[in-house]
Protein backbone atom coordinates (compact mmCIF):
# COMPACT_ATOMS: atom_id res chain seq x y z
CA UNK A 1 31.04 -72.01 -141.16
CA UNK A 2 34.69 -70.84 -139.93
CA UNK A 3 36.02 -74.13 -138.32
CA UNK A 4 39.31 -73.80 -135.46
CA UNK A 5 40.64 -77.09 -134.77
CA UNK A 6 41.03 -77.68 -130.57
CA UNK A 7 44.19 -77.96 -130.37
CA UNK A 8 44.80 -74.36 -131.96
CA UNK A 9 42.53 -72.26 -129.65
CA UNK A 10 44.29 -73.90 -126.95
CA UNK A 11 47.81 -73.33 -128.01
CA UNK A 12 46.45 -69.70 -128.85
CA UNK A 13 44.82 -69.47 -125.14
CA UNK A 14 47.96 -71.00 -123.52
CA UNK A 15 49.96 -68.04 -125.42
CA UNK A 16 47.44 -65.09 -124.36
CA UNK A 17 48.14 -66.36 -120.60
CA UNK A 18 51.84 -67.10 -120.67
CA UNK A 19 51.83 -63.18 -121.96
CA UNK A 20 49.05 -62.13 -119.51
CA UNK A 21 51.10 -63.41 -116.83
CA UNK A 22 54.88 -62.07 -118.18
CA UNK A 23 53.12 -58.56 -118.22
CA UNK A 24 51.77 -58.93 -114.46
CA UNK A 25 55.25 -59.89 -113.58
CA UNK A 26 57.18 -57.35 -115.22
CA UNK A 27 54.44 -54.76 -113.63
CA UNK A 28 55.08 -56.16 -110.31
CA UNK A 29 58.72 -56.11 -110.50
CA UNK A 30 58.93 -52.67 -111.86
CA UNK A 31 56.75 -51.26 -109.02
CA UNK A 32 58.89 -52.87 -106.32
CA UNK A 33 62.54 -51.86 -107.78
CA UNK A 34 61.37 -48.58 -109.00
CA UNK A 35 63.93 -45.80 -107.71
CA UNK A 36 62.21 -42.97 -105.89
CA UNK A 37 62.50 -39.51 -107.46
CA UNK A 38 65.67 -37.82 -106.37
CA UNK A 39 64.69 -35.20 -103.77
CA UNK A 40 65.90 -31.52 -104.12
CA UNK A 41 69.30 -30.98 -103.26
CA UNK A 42 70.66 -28.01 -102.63
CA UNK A 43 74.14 -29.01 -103.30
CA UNK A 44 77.18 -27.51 -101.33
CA UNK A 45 78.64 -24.74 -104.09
CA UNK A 46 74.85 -23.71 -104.18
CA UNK A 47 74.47 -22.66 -100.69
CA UNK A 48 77.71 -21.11 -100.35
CA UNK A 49 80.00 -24.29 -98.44
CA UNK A 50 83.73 -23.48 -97.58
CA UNK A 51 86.08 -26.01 -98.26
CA UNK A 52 86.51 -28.47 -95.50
CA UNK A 53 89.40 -27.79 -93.25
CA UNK A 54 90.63 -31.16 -93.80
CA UNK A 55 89.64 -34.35 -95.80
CA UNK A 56 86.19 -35.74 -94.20
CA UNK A 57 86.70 -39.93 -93.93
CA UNK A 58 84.24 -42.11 -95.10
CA UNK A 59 81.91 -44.30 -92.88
CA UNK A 60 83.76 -47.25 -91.42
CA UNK A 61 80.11 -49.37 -92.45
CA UNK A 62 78.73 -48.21 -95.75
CA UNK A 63 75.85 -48.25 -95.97
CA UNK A 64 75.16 -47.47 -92.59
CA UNK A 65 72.54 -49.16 -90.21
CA UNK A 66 71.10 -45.97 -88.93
CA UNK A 67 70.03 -42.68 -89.33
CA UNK A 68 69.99 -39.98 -86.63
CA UNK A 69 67.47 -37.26 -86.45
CA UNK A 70 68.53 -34.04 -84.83
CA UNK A 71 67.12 -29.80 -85.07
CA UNK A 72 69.12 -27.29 -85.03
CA UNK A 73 67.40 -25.70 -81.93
CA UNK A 74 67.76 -21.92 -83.54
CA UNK A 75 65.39 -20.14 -86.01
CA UNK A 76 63.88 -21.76 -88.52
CA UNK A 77 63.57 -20.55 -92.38
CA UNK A 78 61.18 -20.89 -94.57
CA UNK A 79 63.04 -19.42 -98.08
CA UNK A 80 66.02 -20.91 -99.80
CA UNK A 81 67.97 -18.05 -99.29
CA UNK A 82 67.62 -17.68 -95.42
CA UNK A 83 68.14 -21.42 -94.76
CA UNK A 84 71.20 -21.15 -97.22
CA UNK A 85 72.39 -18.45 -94.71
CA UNK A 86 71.69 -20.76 -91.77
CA UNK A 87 73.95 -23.19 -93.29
CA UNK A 88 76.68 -20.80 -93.85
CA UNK A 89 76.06 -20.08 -90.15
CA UNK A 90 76.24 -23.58 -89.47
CA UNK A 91 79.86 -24.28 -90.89
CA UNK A 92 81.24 -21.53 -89.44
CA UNK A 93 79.88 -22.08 -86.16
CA UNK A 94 81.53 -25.93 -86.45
CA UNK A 95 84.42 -24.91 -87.76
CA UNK A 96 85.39 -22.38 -86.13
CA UNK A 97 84.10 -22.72 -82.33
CA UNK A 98 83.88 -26.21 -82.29
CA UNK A 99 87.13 -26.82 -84.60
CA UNK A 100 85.58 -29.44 -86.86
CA UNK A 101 87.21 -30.00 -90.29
CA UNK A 102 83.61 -29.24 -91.48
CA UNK A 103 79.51 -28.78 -91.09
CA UNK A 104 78.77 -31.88 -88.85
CA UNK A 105 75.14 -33.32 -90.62
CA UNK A 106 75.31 -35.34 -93.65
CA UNK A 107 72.15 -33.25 -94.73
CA UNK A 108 69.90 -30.58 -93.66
CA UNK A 109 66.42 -29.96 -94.16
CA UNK A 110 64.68 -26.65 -94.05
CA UNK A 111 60.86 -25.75 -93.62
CA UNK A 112 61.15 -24.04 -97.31
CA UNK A 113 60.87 -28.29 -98.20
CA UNK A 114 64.51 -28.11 -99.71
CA UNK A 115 67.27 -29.98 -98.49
CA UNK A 116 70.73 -29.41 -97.92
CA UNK A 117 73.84 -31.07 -98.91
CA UNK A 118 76.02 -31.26 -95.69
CA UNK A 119 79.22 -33.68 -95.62
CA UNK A 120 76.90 -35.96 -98.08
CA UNK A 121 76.07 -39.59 -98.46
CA UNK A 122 78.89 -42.27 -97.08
CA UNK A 123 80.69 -39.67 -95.06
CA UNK A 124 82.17 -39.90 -91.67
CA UNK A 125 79.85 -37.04 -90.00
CA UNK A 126 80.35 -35.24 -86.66
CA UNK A 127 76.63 -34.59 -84.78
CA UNK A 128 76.53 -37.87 -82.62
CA UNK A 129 80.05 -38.99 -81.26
CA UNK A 130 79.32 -43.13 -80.86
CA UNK A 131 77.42 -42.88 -84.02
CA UNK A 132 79.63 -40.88 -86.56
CA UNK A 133 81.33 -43.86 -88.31
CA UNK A 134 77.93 -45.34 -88.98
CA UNK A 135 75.29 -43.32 -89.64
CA UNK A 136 73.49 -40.55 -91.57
CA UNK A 137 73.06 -37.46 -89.43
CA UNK A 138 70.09 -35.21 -90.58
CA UNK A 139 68.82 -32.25 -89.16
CA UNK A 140 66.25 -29.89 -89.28
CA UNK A 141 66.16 -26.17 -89.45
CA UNK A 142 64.12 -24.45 -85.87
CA UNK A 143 63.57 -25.70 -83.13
CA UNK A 144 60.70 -28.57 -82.17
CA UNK A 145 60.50 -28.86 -78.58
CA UNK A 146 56.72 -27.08 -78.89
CA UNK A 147 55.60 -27.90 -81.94
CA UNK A 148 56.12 -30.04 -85.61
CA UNK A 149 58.33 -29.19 -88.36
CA UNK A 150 56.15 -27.94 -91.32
CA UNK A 151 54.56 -30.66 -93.73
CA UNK A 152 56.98 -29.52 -96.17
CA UNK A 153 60.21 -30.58 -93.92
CA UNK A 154 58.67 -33.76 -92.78
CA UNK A 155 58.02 -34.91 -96.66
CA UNK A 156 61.85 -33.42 -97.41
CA UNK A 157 62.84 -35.81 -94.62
CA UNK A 158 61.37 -39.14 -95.65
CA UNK A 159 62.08 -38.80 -99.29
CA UNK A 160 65.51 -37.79 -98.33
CA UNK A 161 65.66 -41.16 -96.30
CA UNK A 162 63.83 -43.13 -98.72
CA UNK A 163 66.07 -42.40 -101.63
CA UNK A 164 69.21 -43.24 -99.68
CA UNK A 165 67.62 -46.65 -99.21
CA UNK A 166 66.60 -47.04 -102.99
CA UNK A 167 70.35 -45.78 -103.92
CA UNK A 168 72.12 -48.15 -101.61
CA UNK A 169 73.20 -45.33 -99.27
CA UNK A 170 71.11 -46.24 -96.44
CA UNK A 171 70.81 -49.85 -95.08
CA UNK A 172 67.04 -51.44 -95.83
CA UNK A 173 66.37 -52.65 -92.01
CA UNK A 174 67.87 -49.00 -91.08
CA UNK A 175 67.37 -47.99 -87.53
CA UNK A 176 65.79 -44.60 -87.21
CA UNK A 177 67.12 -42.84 -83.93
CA UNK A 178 66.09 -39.15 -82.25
CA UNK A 179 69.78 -37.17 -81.03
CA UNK A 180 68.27 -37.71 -77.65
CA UNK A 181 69.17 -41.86 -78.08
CA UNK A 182 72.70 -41.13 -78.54
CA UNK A 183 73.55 -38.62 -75.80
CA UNK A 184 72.03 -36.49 -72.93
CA UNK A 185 70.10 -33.91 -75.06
CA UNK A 186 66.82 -32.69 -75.47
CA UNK A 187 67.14 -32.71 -79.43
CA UNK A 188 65.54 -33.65 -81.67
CA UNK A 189 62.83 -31.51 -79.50
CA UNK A 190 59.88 -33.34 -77.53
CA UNK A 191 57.13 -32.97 -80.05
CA UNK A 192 59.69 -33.76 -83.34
CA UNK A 193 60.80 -36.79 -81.26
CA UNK A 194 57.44 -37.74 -80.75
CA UNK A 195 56.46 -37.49 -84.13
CA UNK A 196 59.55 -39.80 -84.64
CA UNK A 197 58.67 -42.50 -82.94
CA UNK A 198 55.29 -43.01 -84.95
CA UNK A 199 58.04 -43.82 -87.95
CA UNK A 200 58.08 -47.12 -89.41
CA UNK A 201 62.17 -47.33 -88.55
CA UNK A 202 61.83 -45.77 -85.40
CA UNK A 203 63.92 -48.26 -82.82
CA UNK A 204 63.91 -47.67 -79.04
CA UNK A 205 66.90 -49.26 -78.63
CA UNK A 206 69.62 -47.97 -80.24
């Protein structure tokens, strides 16, 4: 007859649930810290950027306690290569008519689901003038006054967002804001907007 003394099963059981528990822990811990994928970034040299007229500042808070949701209120694009030619149009249109040192989002998104490195994480943008120093300006390729931006730009958008919070780029307790909250526009567009404020972040007061 096998024979385990009492005191050895229990040191054995004690064992099997100190580990049991360890693994739940590390399992737990790894789900909450895990780092979202890195979206797809077009970078800058991909899509054609000029060289900033100047040196673009960084934000003045870092990571900043709000992003800012604008369209671009033109055509929208659905390939990479006519939403790379809207951001050439972009740049120049900033640069040269408005005589900014560069393309005033920190990213772009298009409704091909890419998205588009602008003046880039932790820089001073120039799309909402109270806001600049302390926020991440995104906007959206077409205009949404009528209608939605296509699934493809609105999961572009919050991966964008939720990777600059997982990175450190984006405060946690962010405030998410339509262009509308900062100035007297009708952009982001009145159905985008109201899509917006549906959004976890969404703050109605600025």
């Amino acid at each position: 007859m096998l024979y385990v003394s009492t005191s050895r099963t229990g040191k054995m059981e004690g064992s099997i649930y100190a580990l049991l528990v360890l693994t739940i822990c590390q399992a737990t811990f790894g789900a909450e810290h895990e780092t979202p994928v890195r979206p797809n970034i077009i970078s800058r040299s991909d899509w054609g950027a000029k060289r900033p007229a100047w040196a673009t500042k960084n934000l003045s808070i870092d990571p900043p306690p709000y992003v800012i949701i604008h369209h671009s209120a033109t055509d929208s694009c659905t390939t990479q290569a006519i939403c790379q030619a809207r951001m050439r149009s972009f740049q120049n249109y900033h640069m040269n008519e408005k005589n900014w040192g560069d393309i005033g989002y920190n990213f772009v998104v298009g409704e091909d689901g890419n998205i588009y490195e602008g003046r880039g994480w932790s820089k001073h943008g120039a799309h909402s003038v109270s806001y600049n120093s302390k926020s991440i300006g995104i906007c959206l390729i077409g205009n949404f006054v009528a209608h939605n931006p296509s699934p493809a730009a609105i999961r572009a958008l919050q991966s964008l967002i939720a990777y600059g919070v997982s990175i450190g780029k984006i405060q946690d307790n962010y405030k998410l804001l339509g262009h509308r909250q900062t100035t007297q526009t009708v952009c982001p567009g009145d159905s985008f907007y109201n899509l917006l404020k549906t959004w976890p972040n969404w703050s109605s007061a600025p």
